[in-house]
C-alpha atoms as a PDB file:
ATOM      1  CA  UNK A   1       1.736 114.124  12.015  1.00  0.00           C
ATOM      2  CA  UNK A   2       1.864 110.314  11.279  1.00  0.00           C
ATOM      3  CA  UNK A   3       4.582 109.832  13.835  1.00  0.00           C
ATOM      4  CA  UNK A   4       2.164 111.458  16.471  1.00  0.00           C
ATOM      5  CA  UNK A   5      -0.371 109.204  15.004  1.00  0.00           C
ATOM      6  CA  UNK A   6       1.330 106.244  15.881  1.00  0.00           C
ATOM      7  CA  UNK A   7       2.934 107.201  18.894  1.00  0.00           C
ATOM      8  CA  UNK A   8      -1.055 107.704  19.850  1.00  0.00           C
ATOM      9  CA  UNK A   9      -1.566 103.823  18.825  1.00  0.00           C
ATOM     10  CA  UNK A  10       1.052 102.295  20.726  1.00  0.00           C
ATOM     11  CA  UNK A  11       0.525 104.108  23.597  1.00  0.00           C
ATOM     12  CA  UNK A  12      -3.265 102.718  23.402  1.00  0.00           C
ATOM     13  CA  UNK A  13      -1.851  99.676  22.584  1.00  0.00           C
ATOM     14  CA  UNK A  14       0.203  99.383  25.905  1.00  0.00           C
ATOM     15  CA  UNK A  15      -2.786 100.043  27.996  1.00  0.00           C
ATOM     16  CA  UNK A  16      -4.703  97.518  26.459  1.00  0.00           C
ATOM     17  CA  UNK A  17      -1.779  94.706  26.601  1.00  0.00           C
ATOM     18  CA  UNK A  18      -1.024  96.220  30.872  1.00  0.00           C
ATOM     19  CA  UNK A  19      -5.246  95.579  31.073  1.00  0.00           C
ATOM     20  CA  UNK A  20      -5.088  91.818  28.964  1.00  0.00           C
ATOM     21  CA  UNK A  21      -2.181  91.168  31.255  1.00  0.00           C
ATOM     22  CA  UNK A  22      -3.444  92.227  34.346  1.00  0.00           C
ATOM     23  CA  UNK A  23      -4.905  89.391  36.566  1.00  0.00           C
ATOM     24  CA  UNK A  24      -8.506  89.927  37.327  1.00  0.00           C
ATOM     25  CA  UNK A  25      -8.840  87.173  39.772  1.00  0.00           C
ATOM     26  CA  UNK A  26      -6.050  88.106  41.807  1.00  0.00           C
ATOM     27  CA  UNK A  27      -8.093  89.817  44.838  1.00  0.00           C
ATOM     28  CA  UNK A  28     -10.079  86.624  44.389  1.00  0.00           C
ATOM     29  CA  UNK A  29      -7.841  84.398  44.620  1.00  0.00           C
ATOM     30  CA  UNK A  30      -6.800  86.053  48.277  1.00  0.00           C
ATOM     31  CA  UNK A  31     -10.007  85.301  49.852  1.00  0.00           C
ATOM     32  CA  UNK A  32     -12.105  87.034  52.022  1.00  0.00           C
ATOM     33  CA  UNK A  33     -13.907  89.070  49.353  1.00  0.00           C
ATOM     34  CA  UNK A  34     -17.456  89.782  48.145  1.00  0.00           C
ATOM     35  CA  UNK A  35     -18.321  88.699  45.411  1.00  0.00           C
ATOM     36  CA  UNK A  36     -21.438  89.821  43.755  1.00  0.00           C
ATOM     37  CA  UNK A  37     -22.789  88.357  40.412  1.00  0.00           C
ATOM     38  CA  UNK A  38     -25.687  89.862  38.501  1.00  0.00           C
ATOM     39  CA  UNK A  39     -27.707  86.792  37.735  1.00  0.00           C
ATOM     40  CA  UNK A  40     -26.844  84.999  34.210  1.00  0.00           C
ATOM     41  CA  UNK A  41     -28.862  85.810  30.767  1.00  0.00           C
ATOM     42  CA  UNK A  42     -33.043  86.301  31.503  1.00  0.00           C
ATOM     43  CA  UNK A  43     -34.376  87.938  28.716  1.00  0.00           C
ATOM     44  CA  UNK A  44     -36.505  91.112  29.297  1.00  0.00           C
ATOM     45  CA  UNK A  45     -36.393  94.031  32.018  1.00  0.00           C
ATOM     46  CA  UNK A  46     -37.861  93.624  35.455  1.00  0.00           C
ATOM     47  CA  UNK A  47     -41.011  91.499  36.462  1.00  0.00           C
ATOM     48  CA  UNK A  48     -44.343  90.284  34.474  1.00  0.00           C
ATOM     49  CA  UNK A  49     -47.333  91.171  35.648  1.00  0.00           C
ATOM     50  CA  UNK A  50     -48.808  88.327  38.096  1.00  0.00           C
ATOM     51  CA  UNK A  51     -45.043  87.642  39.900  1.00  0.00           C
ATOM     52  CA  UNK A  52     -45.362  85.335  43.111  1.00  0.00           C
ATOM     53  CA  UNK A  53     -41.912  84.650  43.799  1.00  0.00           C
ATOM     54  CA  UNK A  54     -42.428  81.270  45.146  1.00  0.00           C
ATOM     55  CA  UNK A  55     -43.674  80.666  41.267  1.00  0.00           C
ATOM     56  CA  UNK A  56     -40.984  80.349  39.100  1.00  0.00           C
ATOM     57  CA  UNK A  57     -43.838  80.196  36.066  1.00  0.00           C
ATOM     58  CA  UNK A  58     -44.503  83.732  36.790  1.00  0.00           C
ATOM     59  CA  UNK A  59     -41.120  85.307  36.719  1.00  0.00           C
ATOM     60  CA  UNK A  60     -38.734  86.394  33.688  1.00  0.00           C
ATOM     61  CA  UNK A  61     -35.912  83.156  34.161  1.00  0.00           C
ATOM     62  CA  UNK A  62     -32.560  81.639  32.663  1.00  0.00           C
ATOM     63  CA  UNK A  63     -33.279  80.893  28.726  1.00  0.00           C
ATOM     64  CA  UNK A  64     -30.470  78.728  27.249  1.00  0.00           C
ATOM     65  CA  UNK A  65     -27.954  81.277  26.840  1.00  0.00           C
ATOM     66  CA  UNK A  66     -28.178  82.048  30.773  1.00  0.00           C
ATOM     67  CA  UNK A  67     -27.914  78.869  31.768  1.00  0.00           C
ATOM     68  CA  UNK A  68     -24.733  78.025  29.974  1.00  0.00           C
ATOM     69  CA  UNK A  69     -23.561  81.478  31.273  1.00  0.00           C
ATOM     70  CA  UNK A  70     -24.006  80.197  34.875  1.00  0.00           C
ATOM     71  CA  UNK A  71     -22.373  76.776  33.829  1.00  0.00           C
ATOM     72  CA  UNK A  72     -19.065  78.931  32.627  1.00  0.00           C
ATOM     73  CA  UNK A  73     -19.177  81.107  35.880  1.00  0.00           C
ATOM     74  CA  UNK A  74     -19.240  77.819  37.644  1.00  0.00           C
ATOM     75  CA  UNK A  75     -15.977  76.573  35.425  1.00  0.00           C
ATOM     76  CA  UNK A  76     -14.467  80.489  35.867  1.00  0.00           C
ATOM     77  CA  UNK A  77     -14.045  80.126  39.428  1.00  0.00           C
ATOM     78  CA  UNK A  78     -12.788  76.261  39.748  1.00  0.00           C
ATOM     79  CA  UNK A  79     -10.313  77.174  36.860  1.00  0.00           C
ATOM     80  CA  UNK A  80      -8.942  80.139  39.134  1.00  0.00           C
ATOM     81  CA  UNK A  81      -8.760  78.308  41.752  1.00  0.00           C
ATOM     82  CA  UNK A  82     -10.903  80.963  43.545  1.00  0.00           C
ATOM     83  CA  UNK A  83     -12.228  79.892  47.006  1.00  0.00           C
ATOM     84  CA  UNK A  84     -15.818  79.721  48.455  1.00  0.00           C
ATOM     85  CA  UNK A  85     -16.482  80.077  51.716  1.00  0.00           C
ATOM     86  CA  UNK A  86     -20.966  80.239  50.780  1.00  0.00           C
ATOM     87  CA  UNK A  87     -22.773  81.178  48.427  1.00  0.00           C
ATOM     88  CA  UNK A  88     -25.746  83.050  49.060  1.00  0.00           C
ATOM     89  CA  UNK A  89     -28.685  84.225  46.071  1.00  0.00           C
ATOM     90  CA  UNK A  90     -31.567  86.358  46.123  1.00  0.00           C
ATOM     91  CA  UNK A  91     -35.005  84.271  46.237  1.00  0.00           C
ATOM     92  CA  UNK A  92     -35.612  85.255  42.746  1.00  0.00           C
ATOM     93  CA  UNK A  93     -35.661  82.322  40.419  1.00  0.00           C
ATOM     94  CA  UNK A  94     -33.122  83.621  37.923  1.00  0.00           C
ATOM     95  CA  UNK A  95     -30.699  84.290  40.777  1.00  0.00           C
ATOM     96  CA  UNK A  96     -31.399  81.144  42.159  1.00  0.00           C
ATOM     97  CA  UNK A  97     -30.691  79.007  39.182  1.00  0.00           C
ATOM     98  CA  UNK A  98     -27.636  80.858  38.141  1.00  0.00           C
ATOM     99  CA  UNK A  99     -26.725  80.062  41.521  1.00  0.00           C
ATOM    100  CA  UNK A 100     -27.708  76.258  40.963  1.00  0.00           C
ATOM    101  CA  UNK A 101     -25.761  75.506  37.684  1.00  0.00           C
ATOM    102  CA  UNK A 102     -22.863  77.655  38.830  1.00  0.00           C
ATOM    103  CA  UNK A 103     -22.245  76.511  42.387  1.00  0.00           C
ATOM    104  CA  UNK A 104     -24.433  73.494  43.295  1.00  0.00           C
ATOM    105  CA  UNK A 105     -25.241  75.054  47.135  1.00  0.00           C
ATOM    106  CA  UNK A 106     -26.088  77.988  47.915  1.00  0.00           C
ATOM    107  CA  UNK A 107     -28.794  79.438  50.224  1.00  0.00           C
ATOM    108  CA  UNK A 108     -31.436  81.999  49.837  1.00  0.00           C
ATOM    109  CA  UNK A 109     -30.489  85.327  51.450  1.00  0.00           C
ATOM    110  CA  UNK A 110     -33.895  88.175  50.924  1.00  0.00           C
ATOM    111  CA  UNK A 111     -31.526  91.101  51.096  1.00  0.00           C
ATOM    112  CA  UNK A 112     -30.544  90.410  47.916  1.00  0.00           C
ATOM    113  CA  UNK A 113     -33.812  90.608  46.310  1.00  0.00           C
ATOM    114  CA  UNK A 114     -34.621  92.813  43.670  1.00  0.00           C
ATOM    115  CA  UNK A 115     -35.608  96.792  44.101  1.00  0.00           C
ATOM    116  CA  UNK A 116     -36.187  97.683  40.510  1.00  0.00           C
ATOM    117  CA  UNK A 117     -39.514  97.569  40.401  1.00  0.00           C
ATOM    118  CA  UNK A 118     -41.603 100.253  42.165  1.00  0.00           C
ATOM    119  CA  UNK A 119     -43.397  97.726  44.067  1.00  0.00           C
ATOM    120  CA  UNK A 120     -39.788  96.333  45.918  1.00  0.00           C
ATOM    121  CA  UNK A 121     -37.963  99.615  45.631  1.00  0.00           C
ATOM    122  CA  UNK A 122     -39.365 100.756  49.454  1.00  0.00           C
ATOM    123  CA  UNK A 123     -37.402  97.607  50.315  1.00  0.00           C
ATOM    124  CA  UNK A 124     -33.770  98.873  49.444  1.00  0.00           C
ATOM    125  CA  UNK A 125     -32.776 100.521  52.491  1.00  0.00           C
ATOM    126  CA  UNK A 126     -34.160  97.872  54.918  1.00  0.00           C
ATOM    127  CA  UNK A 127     -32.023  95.395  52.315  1.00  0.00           C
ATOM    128  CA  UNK A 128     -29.315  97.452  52.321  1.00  0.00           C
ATOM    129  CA  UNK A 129     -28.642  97.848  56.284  1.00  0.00           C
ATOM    130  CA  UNK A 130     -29.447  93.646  56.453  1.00  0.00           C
ATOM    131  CA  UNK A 131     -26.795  93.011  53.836  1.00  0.00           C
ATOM    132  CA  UNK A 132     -24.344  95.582  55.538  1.00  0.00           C
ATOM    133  CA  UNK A 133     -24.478  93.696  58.781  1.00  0.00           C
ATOM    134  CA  UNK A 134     -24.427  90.830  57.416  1.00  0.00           C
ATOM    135  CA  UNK A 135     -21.273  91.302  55.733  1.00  0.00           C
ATOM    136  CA  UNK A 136     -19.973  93.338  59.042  1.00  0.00           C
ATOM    137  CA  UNK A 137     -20.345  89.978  61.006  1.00  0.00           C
ATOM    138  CA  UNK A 138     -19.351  87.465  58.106  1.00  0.00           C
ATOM    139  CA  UNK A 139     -15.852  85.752  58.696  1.00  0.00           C
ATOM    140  CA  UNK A 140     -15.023  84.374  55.820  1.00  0.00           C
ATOM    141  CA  UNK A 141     -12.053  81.824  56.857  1.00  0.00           C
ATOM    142  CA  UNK A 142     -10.243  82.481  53.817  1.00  0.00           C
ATOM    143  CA  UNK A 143     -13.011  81.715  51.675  1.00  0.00           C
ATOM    144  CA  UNK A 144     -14.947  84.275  49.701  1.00  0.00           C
ATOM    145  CA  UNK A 145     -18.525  85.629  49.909  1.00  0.00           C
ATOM    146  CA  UNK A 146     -20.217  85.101  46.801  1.00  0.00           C
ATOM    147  CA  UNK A 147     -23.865  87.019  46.981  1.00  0.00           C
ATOM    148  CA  UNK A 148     -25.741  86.210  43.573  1.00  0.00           C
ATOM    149  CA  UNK A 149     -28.275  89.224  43.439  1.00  0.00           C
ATOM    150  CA  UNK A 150     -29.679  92.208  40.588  1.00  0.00           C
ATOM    151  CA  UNK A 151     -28.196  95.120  38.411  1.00  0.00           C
ATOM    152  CA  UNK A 152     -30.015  97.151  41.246  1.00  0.00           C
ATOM    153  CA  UNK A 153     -28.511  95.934  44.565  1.00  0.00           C
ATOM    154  CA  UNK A 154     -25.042  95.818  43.054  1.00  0.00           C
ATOM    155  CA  UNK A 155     -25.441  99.482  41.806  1.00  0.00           C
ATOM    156  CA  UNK A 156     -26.915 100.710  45.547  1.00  0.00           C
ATOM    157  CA  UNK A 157     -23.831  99.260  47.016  1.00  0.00           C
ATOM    158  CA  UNK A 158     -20.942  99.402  44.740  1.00  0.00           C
ATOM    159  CA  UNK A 159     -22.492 101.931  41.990  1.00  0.00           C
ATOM    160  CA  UNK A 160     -20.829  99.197  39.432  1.00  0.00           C
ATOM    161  CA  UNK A 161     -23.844  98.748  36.318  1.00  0.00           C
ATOM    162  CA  UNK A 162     -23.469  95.032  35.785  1.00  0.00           C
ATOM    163  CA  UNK A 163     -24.290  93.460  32.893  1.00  0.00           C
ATOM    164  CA  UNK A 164     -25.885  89.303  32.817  1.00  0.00           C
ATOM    165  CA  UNK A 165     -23.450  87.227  34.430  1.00  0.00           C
ATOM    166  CA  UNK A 166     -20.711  89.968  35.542  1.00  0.00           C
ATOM    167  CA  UNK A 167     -18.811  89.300  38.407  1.00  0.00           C
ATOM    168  CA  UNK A 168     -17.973  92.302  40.983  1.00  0.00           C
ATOM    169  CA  UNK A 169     -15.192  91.933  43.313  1.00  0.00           C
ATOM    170  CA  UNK A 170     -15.266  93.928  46.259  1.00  0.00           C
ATOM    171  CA  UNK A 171     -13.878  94.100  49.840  1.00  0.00           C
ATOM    172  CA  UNK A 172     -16.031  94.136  52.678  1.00  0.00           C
ATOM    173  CA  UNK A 173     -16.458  97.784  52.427  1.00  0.00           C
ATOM    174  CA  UNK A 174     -17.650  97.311  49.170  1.00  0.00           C
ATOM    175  CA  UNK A 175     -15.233  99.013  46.770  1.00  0.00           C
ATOM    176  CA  UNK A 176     -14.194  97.381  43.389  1.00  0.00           C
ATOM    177  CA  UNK A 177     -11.756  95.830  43.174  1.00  0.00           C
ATOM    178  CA  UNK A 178     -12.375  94.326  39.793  1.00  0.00           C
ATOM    179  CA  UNK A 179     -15.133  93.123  37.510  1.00  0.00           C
ATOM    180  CA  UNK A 180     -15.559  90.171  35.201  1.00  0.00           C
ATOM    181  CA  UNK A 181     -17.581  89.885  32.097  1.00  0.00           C
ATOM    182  CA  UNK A 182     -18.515  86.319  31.680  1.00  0.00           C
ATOM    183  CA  UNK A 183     -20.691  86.746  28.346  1.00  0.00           C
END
């Protein structure tokens, strides 16, 4: 029985060292993937009451621990060497400043907007289609697409559950091809 036991352990233990060992940038690295990021730490679950998205007063945001998050995702890619072709965020303020500290420039791209909240969810099929063609007519010269968007338009298109700051690689059809905690 205790032989089985451990013959159990180190088995479990390969798989972990084949999964520590195991590259996750690698696709990356390659270029001409998507590359979604859930926006860094914001405290809280969808939108306060009162949200004007040109009012970053009126929206759940980045506390401390997000914005260092976006600073590391920032250091995450320029350690691996990973390339950029643009970086594009949803017009949400969280998205936008994890965008900010993590990239510098970036550009604000609506189908990437939220559809959690009842009031945005009739939007996820018109945001869906948009983001499809987009991606359909993007040529990313070597350089990757990096889309900084919500848990909800990552799960719609990849059916990955993100968590603050995870990165989702994907090719252009969307399938994983790896993910990345960063907290």
């Amino acid at each position: 029985m205790k032989k089985i036991f451990y013959l159990l352990i180190f088995s479990q233990l390969l798989n972990f060292q084949s999964l520590v060992a195991k590259d996750l940038w690698a696709e990356a690295k390659e270029g001409d993937k998507i590359i979604l990021i859930r926006h860094a730490l914001a405290p809280g679950g969808g939108d306060p009451p009162g949200f004007k998205i040109n009012d970053c007063k009126t929206q759940r945001n980045l506390n401390k621990v997000g914005i260092e998050q976006s600073k590391a995702i920032g250091k995450l890619f320029n350690k691996n060497k990973i390339p950029v072709d643009k970086v594009l965020s949803s017009q949400w303020c969280r998205c936008k400043d994890t965008a900010k500290y993590a990239f510098k420039n970036y550009f604000e791209f609506s189908a990437l907007n939220s559809t959690f909240q009842s009031s945005f969810a009739k939007n996820e099929p018109k945001q869906l289609k948009q983001l499809r063609t987009f991606i359909n007519n993007w040529d990313g010269d070597g350089g990757n697409l990096v889309l900084i968007t919500h848990y909800s338009i990552i799960t719609a298109i990849t059916d990955a559950v993100p968590n603050s700051g995870e990165i989702v690689i994907t090719d252009k059809k969307f399938n994983v091809l790896s993910t990345i905690p960063t907290d």
